[in-house]
Protein backbone atom coordinates (compact mmCIF):
# COMPACT_ATOMS: atom_id res chain seq x y z
CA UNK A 1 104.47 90.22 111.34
CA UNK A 2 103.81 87.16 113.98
CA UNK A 3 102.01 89.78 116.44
CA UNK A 4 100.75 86.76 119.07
CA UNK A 5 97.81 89.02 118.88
CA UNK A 6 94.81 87.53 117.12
CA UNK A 7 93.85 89.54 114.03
CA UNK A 8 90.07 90.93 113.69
CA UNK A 9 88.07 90.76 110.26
CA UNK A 10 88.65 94.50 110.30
CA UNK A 11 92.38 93.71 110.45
CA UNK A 12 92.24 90.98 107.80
CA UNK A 13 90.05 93.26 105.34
CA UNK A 14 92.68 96.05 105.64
CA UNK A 15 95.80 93.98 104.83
CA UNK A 16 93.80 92.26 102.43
CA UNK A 17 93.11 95.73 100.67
CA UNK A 18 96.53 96.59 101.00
CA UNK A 19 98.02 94.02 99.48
CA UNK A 20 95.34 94.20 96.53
CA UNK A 21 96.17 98.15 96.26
CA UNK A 22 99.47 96.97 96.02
CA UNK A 23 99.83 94.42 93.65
CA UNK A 24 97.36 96.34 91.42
CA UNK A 25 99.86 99.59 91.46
CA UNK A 26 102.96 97.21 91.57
CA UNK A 27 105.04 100.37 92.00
CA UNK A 28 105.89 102.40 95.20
CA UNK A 29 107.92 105.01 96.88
CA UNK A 30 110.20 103.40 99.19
CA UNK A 31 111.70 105.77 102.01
CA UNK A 32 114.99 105.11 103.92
CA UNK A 33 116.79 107.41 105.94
CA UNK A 34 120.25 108.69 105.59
CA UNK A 35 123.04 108.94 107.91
CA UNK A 36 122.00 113.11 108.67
CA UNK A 37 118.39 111.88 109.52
CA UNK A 38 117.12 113.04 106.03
CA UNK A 39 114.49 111.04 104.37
CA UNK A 40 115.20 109.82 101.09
CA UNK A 41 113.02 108.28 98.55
CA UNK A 42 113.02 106.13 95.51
CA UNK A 43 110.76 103.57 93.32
CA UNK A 44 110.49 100.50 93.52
CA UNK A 45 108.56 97.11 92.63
CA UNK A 46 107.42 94.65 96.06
CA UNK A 47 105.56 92.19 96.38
CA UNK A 48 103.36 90.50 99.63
CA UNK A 49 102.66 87.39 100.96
CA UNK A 50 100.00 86.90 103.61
CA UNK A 51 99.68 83.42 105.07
CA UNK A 52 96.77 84.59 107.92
CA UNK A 53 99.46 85.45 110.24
CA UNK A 54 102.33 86.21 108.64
CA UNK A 55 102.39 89.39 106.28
CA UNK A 56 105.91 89.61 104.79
CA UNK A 57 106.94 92.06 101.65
CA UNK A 58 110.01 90.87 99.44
CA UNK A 59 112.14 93.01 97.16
CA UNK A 60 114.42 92.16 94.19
CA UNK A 61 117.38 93.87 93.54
CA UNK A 62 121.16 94.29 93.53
CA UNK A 63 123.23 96.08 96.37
CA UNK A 64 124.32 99.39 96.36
CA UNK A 65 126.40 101.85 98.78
CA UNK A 66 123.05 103.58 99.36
CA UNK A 67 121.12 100.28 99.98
CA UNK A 68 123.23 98.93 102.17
CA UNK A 69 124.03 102.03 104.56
CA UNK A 70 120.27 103.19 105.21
CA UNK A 71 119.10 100.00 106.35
CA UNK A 72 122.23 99.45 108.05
CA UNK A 73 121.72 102.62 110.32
CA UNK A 74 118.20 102.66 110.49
CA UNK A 75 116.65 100.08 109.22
CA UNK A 76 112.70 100.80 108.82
CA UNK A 77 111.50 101.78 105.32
CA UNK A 78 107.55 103.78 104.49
CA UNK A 79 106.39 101.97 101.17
CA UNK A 80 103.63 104.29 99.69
CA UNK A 81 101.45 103.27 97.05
CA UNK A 82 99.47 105.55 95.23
CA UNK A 83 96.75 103.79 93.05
CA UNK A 84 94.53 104.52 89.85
CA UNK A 85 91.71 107.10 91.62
CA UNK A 86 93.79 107.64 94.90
CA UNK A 87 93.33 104.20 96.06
CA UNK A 88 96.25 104.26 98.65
CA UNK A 89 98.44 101.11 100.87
CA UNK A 90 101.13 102.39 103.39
CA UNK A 91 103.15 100.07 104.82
CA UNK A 92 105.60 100.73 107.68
CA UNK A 93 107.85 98.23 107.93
CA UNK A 94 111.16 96.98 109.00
CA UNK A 95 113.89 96.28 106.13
CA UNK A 96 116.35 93.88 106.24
CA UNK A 97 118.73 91.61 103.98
CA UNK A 98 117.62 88.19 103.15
CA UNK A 99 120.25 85.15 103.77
CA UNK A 100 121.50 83.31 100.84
CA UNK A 101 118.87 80.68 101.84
CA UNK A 102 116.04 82.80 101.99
CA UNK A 103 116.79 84.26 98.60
CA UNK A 104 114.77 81.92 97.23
CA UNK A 105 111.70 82.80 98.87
CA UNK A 106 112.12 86.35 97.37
CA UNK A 107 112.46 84.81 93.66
CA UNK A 108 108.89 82.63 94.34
CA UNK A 109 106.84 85.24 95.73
CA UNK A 110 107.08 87.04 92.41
CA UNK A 111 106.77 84.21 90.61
CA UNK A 112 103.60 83.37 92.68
CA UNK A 113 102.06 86.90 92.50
CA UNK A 114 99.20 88.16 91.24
CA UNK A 115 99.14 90.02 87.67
CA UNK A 116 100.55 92.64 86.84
CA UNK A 117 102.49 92.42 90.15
CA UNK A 118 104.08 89.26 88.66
CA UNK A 119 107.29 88.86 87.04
CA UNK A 120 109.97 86.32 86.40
CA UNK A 121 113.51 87.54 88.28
CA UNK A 122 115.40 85.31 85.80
CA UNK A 123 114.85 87.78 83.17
CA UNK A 124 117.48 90.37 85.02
CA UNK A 125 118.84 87.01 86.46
CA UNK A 126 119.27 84.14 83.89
CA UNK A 127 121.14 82.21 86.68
CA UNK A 128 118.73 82.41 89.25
CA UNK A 129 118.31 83.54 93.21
CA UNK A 130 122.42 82.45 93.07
CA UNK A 131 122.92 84.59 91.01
CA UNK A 132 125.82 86.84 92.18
CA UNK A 133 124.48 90.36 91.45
CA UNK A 134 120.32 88.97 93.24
CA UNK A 135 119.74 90.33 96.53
CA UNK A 136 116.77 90.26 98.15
CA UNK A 137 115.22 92.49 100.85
CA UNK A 138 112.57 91.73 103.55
CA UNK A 139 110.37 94.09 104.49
CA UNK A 140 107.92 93.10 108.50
CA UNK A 141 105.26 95.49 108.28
CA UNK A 142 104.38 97.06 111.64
CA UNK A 143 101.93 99.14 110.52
CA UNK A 144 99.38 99.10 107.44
CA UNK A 145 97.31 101.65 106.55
CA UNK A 146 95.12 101.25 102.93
CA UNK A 147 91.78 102.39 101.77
CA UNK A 148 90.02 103.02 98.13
CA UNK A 149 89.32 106.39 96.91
CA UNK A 150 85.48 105.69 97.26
CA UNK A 151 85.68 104.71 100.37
CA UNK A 152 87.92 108.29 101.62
CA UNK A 153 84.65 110.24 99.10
CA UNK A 154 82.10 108.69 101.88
CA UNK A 155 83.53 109.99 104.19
CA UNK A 156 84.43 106.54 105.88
CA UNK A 157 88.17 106.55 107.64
CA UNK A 158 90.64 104.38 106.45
CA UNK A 159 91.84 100.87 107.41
CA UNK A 160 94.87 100.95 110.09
CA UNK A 161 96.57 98.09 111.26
CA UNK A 162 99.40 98.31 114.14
CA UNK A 163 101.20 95.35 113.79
CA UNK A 164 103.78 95.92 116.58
């Protein structure tokens, strides 16, 4: 998510709640799209990193026929995370295979998360990211939508972000 485009408060607060909502549900709807168009969905466990510029979700997780074809043909995902009260994080984002180099980065962003986000990959893994079974995905965000649920009971709109 390296927009060139300088990011507002309002911006910064949104992803910020976002990735809060996020690590605090740890669990989301991911949904691909299969090769008839159809929209298919499925849970799943990200996490987010957020450098001030760059916003970049990561995914653990082994390969699969289904896996690989959907991002293959189209390769943009909807993460939706519901949270405790209907606190809510949408991110829009582009999916795509990490390289065996970057498979690393995956395995210490989840090391580095926040509770109860956090978890250690070596317990699926014992032999770490080289493991032959780890894959990784990538998720650029180019859009992120969050707000809490007392924020939608005010009436007040919730945070958007277009990131591309």
């Amino acid at each position: 998510m390296t927009t060139g485009t300088k990011l507002t408060e309002f911006d910064l607060s949104t992803i910020n709640t976002a990735m809060e909502i996020a690590h605090a549900t740890v669990w989301c709807a991911m949904t691909t799209v299969d090769a008839q168009g159809r929209p298919r969905s499925r849970v799943v466990h990200p996490v987010w990193t957020f450098d001030g510029s760059e916003l970049t979700g990561w995914l653990t997780t082994r390969r699969s026929p289904v896996k690989t074809a959907h991002p293959a043909r189209t390769p943009f995902v909807s993460l939706a995370y519901i949270g405790a009260g209907t606190d809510f994080a949408y991110f829009d984002c582009k999916a795509e295979w990490v390289t065996e180099a970057e498979k690393a980065l995956c395995w210490e962003a989840f090391l580095e998360a926040p509770e109860p986000a956090r978890y250690d990959p070596a317990t699926i893994w014992p032999e770490g990211p080289a493991a032959g079974t780890f894959e990784a995905l990538r998720f650029t965000p180019y859009r992120v939508q969050a707000a809490r649920a007392e924020q939608i009971g005010r009436g007040e709109r919730a945070g958007l972000v277009r990131l591309a």
